[in-house]
C-alpha atoms as a PDB file:
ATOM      1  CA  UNK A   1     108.262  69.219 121.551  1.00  0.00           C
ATOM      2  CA  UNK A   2     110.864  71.282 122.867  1.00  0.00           C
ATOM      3  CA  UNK A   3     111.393  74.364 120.663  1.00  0.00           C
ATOM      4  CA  UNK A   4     115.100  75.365 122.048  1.00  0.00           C
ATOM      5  CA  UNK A   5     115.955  71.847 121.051  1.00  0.00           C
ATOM      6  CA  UNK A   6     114.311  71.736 117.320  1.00  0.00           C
ATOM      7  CA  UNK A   7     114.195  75.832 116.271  1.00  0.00           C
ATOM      8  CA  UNK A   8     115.483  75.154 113.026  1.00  0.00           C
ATOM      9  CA  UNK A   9     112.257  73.261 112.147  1.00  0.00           C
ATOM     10  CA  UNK A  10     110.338  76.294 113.552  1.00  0.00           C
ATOM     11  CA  UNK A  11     112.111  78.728 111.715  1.00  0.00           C
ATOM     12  CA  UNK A  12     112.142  76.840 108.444  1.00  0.00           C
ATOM     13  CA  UNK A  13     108.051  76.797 108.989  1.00  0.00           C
ATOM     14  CA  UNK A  14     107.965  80.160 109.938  1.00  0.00           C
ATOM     15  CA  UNK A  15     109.725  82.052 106.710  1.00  0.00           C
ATOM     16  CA  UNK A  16     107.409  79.183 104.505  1.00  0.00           C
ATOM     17  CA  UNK A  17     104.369  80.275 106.187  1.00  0.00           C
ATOM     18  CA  UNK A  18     105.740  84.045 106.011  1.00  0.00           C
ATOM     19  CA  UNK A  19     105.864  83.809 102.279  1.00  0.00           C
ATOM     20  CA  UNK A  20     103.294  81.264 101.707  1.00  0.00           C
ATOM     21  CA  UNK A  21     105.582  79.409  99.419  1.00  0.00           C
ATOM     22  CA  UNK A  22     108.804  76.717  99.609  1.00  0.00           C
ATOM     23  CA  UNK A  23     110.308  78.374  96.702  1.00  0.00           C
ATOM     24  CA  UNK A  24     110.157  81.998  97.755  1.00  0.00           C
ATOM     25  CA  UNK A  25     111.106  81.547 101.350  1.00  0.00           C
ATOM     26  CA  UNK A  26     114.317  79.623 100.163  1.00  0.00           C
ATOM     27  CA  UNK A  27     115.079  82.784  97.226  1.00  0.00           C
ATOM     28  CA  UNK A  28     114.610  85.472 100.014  1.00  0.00           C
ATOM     29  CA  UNK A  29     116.287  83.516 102.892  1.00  0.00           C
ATOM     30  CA  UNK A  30     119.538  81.691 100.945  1.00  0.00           C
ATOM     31  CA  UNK A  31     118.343  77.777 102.316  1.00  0.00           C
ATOM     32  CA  UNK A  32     117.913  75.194 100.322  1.00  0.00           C
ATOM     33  CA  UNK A  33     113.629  74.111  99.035  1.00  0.00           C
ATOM     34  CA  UNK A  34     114.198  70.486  99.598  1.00  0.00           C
ATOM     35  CA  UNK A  35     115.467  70.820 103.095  1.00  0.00           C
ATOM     36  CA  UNK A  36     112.858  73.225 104.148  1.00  0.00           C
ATOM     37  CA  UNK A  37     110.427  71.018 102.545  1.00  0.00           C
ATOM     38  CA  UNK A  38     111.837  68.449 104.749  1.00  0.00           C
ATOM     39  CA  UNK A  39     112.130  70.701 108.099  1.00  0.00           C
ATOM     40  CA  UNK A  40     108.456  71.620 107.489  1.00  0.00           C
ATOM     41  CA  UNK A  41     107.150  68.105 107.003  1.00  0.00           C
ATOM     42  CA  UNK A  42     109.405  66.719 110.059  1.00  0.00           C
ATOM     43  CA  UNK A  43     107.774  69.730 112.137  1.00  0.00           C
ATOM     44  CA  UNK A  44     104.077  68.265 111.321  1.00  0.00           C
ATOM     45  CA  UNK A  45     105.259  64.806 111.720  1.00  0.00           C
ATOM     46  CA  UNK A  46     106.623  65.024 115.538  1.00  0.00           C
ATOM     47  CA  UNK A  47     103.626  67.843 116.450  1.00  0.00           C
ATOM     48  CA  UNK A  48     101.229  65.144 114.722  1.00  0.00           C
ATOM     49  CA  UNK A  49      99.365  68.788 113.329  1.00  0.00           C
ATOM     50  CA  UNK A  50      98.851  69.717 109.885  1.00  0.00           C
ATOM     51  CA  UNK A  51     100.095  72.713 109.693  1.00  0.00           C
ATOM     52  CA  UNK A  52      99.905  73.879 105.981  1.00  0.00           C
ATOM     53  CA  UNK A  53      96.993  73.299 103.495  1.00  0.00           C
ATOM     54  CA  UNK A  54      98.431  72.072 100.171  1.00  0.00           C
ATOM     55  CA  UNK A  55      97.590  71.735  96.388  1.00  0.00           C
ATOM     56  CA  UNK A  56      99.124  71.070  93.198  1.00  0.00           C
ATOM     57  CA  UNK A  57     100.202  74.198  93.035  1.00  0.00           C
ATOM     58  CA  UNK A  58     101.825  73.962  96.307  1.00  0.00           C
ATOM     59  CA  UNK A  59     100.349  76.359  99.388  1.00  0.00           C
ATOM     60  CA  UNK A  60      97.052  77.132  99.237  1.00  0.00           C
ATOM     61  CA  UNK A  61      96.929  78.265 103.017  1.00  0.00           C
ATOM     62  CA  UNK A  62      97.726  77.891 106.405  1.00  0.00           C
ATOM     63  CA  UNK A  63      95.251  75.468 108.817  1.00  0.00           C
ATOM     64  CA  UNK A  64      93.776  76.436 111.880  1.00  0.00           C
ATOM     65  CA  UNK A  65      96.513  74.757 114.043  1.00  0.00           C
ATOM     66  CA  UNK A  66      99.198  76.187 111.364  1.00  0.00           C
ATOM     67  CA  UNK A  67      97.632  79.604 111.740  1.00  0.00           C
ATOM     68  CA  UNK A  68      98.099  79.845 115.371  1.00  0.00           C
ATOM     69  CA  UNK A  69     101.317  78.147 115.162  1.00  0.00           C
ATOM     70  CA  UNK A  70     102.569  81.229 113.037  1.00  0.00           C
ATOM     71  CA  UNK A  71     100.804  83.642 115.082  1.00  0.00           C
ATOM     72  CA  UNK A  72     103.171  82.263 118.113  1.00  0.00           C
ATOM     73  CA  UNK A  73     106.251  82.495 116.487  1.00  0.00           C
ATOM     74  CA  UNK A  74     105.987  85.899 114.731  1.00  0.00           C
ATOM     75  CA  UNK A  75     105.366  87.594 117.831  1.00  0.00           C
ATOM     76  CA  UNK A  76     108.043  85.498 119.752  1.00  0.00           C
ATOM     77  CA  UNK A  77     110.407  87.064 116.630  1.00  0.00           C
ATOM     78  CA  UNK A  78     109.551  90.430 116.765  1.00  0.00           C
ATOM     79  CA  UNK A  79     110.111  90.599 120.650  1.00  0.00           C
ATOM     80  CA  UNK A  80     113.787  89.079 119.678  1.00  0.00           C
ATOM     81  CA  UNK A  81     113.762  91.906 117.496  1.00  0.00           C
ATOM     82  CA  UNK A  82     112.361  94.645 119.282  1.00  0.00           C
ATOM     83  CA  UNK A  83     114.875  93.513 122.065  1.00  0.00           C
ATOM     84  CA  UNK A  84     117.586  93.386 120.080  1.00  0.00           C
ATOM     85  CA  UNK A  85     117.222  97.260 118.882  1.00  0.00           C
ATOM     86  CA  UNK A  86     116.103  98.623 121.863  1.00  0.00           C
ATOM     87  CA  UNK A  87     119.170  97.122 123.514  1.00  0.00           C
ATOM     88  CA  UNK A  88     121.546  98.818 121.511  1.00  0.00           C
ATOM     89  CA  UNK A  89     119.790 102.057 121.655  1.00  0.00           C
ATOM     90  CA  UNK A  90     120.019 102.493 125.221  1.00  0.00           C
ATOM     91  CA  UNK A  91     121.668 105.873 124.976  1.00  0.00           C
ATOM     92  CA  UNK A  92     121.038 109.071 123.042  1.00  0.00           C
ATOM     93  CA  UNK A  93     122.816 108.062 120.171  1.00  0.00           C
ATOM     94  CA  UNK A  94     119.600 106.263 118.572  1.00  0.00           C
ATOM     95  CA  UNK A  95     120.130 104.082 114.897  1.00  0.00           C
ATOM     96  CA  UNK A  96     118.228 101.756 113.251  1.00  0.00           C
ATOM     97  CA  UNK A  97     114.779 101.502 111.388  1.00  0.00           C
ATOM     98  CA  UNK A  98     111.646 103.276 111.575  1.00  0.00           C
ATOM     99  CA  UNK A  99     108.847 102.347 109.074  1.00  0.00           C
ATOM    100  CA  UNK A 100     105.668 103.908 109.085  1.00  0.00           C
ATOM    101  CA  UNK A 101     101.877 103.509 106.412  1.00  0.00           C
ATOM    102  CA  UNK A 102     100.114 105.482 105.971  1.00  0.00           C
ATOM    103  CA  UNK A 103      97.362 107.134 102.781  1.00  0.00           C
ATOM    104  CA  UNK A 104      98.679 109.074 100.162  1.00  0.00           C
ATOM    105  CA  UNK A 105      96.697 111.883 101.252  1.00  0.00           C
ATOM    106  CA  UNK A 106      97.694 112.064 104.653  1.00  0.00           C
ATOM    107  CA  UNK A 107     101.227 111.493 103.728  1.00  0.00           C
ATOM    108  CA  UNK A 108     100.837 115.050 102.120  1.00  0.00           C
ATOM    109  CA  UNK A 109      99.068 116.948 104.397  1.00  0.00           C
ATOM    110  CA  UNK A 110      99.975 115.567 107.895  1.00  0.00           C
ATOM    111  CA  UNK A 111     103.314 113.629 108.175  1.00  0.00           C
ATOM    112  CA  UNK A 112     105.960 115.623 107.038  1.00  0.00           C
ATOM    113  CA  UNK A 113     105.503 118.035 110.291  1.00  0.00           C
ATOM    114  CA  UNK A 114     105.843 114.636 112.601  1.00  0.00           C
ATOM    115  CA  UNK A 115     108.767 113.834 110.595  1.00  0.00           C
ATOM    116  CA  UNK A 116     111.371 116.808 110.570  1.00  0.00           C
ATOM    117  CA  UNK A 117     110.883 116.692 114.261  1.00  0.00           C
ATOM    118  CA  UNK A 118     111.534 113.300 114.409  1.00  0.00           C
ATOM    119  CA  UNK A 119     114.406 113.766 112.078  1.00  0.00           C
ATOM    120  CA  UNK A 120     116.057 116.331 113.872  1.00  0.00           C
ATOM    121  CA  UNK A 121     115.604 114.794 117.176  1.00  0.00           C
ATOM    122  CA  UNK A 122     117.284 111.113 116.019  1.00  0.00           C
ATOM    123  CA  UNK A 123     119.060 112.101 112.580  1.00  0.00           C
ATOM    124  CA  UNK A 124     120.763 108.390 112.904  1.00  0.00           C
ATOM    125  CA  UNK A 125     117.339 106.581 112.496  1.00  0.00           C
ATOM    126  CA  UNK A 126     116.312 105.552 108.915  1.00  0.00           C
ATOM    127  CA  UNK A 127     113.059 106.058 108.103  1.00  0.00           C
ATOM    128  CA  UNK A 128     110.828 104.383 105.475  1.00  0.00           C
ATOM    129  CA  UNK A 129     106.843 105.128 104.535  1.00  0.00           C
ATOM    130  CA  UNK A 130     104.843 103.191 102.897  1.00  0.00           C
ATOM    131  CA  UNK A 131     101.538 104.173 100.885  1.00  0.00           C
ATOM    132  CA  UNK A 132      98.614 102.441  99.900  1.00  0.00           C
ATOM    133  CA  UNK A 133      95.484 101.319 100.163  1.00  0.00           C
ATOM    134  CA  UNK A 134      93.483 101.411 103.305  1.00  0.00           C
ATOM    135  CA  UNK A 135      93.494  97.162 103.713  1.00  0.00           C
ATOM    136  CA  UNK A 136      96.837  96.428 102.788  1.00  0.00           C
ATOM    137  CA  UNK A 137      97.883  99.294 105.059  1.00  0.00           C
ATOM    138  CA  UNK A 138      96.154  96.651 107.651  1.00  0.00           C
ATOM    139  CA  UNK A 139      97.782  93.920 106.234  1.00  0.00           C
ATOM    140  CA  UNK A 140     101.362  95.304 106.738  1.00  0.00           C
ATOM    141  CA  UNK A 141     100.770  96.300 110.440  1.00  0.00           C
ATOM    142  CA  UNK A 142      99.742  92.889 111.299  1.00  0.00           C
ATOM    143  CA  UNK A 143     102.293  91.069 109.550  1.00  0.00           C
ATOM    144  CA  UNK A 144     104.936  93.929 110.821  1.00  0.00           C
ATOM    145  CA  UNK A 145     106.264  95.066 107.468  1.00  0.00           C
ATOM    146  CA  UNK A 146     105.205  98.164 108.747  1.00  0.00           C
ATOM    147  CA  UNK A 147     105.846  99.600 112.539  1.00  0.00           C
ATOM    148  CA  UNK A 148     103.810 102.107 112.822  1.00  0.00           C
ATOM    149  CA  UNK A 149      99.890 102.291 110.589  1.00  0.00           C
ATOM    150  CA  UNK A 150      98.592 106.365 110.256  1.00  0.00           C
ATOM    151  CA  UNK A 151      94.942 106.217 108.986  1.00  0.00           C
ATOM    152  CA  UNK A 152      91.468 107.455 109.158  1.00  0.00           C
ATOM    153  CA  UNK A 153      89.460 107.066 112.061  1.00  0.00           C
ATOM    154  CA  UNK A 154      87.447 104.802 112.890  1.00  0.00           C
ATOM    155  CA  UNK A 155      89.154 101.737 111.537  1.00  0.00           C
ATOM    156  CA  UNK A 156      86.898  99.077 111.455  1.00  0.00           C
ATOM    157  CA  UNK A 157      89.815  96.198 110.992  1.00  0.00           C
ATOM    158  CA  UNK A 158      91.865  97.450 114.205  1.00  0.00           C
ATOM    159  CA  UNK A 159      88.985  98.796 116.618  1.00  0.00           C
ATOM    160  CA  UNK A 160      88.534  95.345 118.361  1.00  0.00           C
ATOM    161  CA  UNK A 161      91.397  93.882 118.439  1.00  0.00           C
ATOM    162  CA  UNK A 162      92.916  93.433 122.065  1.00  0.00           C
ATOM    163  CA  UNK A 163      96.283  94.264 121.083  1.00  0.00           C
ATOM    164  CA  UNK A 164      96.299  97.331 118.981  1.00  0.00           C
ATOM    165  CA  UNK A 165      96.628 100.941 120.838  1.00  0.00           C
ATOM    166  CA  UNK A 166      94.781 103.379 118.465  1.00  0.00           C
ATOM    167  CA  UNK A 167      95.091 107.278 119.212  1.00  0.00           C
ATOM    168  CA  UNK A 168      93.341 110.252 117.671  1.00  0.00           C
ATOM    169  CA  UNK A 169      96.121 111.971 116.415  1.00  0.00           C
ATOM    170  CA  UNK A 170      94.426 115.261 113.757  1.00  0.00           C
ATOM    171  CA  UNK A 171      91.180 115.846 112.193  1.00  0.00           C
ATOM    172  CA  UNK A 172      90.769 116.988 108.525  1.00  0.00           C
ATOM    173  CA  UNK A 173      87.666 119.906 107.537  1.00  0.00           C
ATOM    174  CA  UNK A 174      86.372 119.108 103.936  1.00  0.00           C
ATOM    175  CA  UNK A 175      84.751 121.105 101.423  1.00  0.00           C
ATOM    176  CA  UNK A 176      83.757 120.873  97.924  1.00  0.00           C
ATOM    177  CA  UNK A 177      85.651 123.320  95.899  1.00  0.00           C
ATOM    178  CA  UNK A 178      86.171 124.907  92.038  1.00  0.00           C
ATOM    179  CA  UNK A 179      88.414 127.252  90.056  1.00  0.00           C
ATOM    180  CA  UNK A 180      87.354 130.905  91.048  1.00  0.00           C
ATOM    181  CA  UNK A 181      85.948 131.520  87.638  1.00  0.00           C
ATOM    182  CA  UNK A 182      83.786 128.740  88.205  1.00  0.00           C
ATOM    183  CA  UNK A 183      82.648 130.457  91.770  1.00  0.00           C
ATOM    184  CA  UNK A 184      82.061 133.551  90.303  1.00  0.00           C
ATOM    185  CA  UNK A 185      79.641 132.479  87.656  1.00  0.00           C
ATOM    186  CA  UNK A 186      78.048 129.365  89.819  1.00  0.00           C
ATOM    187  CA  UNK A 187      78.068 129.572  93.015  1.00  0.00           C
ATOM    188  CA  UNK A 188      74.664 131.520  93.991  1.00  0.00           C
ATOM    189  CA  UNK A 189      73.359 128.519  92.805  1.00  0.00           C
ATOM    190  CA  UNK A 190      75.000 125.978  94.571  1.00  0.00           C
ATOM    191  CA  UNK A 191      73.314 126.525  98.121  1.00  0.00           C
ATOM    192  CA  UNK A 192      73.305 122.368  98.886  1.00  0.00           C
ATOM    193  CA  UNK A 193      74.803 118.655  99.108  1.00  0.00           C
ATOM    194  CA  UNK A 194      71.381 118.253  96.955  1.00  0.00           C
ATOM    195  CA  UNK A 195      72.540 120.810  94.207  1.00  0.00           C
ATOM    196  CA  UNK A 196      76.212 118.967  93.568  1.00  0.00           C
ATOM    197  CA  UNK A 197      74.802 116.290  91.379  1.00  0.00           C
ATOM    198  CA  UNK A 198      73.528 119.638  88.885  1.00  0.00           C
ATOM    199  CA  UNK A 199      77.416 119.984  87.706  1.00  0.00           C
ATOM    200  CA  UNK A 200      80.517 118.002  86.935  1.00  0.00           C
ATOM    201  CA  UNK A 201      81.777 116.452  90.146  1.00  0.00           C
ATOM    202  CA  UNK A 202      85.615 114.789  90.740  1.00  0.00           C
ATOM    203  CA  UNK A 203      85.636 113.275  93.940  1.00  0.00           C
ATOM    204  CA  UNK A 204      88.771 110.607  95.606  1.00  0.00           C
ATOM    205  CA  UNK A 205      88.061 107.732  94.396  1.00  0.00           C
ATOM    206  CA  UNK A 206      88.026 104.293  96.201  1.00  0.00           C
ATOM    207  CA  UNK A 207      89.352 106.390  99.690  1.00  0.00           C
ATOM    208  CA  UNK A 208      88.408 105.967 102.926  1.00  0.00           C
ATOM    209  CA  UNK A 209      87.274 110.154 102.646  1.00  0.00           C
ATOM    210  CA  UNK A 210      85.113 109.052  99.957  1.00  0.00           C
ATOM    211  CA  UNK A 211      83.703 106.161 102.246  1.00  0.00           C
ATOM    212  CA  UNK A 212      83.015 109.330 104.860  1.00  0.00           C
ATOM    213  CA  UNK A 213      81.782 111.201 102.498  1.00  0.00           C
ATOM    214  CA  UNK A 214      79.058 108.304 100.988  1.00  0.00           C
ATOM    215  CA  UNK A 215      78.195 107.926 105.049  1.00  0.00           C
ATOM    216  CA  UNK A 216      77.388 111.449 105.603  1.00  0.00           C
ATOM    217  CA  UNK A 217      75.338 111.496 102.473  1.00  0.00           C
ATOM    218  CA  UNK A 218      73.256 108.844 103.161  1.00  0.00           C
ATOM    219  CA  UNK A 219      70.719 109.940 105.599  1.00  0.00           C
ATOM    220  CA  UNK A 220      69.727 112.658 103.361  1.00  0.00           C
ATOM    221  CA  UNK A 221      69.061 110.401 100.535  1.00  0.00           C
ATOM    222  CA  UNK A 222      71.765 111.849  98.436  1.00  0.00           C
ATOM    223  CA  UNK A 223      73.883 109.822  96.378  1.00  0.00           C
ATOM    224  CA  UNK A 224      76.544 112.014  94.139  1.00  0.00           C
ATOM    225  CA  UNK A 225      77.203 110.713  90.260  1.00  0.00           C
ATOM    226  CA  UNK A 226      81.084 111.926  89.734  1.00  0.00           C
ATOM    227  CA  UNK A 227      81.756 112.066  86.035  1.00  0.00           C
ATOM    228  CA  UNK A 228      85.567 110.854  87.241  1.00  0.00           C
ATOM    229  CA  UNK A 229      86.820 109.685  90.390  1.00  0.00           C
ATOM    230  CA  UNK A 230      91.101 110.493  91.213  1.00  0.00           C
ATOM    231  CA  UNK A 231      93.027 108.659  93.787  1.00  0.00           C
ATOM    232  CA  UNK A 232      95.205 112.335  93.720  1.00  0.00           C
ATOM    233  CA  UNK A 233      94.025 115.324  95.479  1.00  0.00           C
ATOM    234  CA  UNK A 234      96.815 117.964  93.115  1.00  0.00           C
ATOM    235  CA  UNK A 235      95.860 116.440  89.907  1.00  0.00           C
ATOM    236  CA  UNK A 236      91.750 116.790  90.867  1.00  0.00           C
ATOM    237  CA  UNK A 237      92.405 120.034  91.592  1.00  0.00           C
ATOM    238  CA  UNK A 238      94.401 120.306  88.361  1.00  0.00           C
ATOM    239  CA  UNK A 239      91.631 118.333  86.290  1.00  0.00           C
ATOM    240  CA  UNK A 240      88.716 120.886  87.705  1.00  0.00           C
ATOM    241  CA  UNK A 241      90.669 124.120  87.100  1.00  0.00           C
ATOM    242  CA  UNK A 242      91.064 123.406  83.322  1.00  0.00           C
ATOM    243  CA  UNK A 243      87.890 121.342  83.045  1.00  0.00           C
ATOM    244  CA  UNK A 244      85.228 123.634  85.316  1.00  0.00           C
ATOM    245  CA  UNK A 245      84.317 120.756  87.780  1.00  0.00           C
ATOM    246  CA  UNK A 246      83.690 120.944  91.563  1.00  0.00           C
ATOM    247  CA  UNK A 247      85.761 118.509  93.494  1.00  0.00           C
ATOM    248  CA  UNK A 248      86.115 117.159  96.750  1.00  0.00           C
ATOM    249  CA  UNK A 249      89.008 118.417  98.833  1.00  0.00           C
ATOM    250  CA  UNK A 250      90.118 118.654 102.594  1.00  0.00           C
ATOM    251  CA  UNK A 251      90.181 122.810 103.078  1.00  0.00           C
ATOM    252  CA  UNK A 252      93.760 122.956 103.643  1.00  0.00           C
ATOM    253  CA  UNK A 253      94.314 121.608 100.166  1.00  0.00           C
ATOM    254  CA  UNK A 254      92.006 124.523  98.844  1.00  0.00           C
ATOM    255  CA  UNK A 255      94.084 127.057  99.842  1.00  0.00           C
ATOM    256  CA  UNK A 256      96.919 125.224  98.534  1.00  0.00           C
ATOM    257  CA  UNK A 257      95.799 124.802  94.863  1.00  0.00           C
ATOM    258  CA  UNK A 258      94.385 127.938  94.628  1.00  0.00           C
ATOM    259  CA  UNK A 259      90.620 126.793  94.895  1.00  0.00           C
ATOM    260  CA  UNK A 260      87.478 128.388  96.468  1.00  0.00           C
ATOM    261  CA  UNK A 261      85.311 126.501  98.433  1.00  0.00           C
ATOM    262  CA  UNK A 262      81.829 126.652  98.125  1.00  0.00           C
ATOM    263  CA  UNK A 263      79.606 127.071 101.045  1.00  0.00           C
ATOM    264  CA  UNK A 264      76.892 124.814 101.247  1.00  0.00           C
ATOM    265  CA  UNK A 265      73.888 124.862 103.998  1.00  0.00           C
ATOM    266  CA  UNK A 266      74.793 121.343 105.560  1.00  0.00           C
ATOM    267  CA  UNK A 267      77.264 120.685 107.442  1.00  0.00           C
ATOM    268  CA  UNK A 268      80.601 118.647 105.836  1.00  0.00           C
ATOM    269  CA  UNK A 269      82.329 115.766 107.232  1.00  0.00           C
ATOM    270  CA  UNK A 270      85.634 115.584 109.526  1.00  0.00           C
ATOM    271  CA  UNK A 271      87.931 113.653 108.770  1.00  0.00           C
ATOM    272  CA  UNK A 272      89.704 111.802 112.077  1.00  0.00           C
ATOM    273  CA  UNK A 273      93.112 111.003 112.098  1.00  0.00           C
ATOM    274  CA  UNK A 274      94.851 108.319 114.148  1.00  0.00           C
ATOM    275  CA  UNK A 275      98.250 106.278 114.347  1.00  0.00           C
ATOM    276  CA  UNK A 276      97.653 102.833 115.591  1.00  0.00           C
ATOM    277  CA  UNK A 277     100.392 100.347 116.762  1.00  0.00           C
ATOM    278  CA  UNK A 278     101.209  97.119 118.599  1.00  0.00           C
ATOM    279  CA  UNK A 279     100.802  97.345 122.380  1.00  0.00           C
ATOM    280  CA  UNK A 280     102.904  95.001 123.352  1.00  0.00           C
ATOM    281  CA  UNK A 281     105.502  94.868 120.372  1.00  0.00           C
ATOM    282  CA  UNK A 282     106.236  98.411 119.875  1.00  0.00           C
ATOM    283  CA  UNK A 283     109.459  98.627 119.913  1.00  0.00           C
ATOM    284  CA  UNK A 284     111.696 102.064 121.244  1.00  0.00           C
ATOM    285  CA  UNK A 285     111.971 103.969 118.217  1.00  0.00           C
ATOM    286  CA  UNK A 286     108.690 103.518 117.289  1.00  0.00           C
ATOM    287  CA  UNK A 287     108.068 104.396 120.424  1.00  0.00           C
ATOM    288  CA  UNK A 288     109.603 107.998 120.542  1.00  0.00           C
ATOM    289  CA  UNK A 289     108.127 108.691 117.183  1.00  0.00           C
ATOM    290  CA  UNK A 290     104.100 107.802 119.007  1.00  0.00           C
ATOM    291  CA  UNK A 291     105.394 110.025 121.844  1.00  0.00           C
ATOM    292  CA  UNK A 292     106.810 112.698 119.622  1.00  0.00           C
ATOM    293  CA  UNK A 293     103.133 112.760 118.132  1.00  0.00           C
ATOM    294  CA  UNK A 294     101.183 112.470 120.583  1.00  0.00           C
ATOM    295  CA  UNK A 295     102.621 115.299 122.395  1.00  0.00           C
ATOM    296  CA  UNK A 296     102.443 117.824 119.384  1.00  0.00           C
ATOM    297  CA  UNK A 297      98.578 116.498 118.860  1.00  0.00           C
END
């Protein structure tokens, strides 16, 4: 079946299967349900595939033969778009779109450096970050709502996949850390990992640095009882100044919130940093921004 000759039933399965529903793809796209209904159905007909999975409700999900379907056609779209911007920023003057994900956490410690370069360099290019959590994050790079991911290292999700470049960008010290009040009258007795669980501990909570944190703590047997867990790094730091806890911070942050960290016999995790990205649908701006990183790293 000749796509050239039949894209509009393509494209009317493509912004279903995007939003996994007739009724949303025809809101976000101005086309009318019945016809894409129609499109979609006429697609399956002449392909002699089912493509979608329905209920009652309408999509559940996409088949096997669906799936790869989609898979086809998103990347055929983003090349149209990648080739589209990149052709009209062949000169200095650069414009358009530059979205980057990334953790709340590294947001505030790491990206703002990458970005007033980046910013001063192409002034015309509008720039958008996302934050959230660690599998979403994953979910919008492979769907492309987001062009560039920046994450811990090692990311299980992206580490085998063929088509996904993934640099070590940064690394992150940690330490736990308290109010110097705190240090003063507790800290001779906080020599180890194995002392912690003695006092009130805050830790990030449900954070890939709390994953590396659990992983490092394992082979010793230790296995740390937080009385609350913050998804914040400033209002943990907050919480333990007023409430004499020890928390769990990267050391720059330390400094930062006016903390002391204590200094414990073993040895604390690093935190790896990395930006990962589409080999072969980055597209220019994206691009310059890698390049722009990777040459500060």
């Amino acid at each position: 079946m000749n796509i050239k000759e039949n894209f509009n039933l393509y494209y009317s399965f493509y912004i279903v299967a995007s939003e996994m529903s007739f009724s949303k793809a025809a809101a976000k796209y101005l086309v009318d349900q019945s016809n894409l209904s129609h499109d979609v159905k006429e697609l399956e007909n002449n392909l002699n595939l089912n493509l979608l999975n329905r209920n009652n409700k309408g999509i559940k999900n996409l088949t096997t033969d669906g799936l790869r379907l989609f898979n086809y056609l998103d990347k055929l779209f983003q090349e149209h778009d990648n080739f589209i911007r990149d052709y009209l920023n062949k000169g200095d003057d650069i414009t358009g779109e530059l979205v980057i994900g990334t953790t709340r956490n590294i947001a505030d410690n790491r990206l703002a450096n990458y970005l007033n370069e980046f910013y001063k360099l192409y002034p015309k290019v509008k720039i958008k970050i996302f934050t959230d959590s660690a599998n979403n994050l994953n979910e919008f790079l492979l769907s492309h709502k987001i062009d560039i991911l920046i994450d811990y290292l090692p990311n299980i999700n992206f580490s085998k996949k063929e088509d996904m470049e993934i640099e070590t960008i940064s690394k992150f010290e940690t330490a736990f850390a308290c109010s110097k009040k705190y240090y003063d009258k507790y800290s001779k007795d906080i020599k180890s990992l194995k002392d912690l669980n003695k006092y009130k501990l805050v830790i990030p909570g449900s954070s890939r640095r709390k994953q590396m944190l659990d992983e490092a703590l394992q082979p010793l047997n230790i296995k740390l009882k937080p009385i609350i867990e913050m998804p914040d790094s400033k209002c943990m730091a907050e919480f333990i100044k007023e409430n004499d806890c020890l928390g769990y911070f990267i050391k720059e942050e330390i400094e930062e919130y006016g903390l002391v960290a204590l200094n414990l016999e073993e040895s604390m995790p690093v935190n790896y940093i990395g930006i990962i990205y589409p080999r072969s649908t980055i597209n220019s701006i994206s691009k310059k921004f890698v390049e722009l990183v990777l040459k500060n790293n």
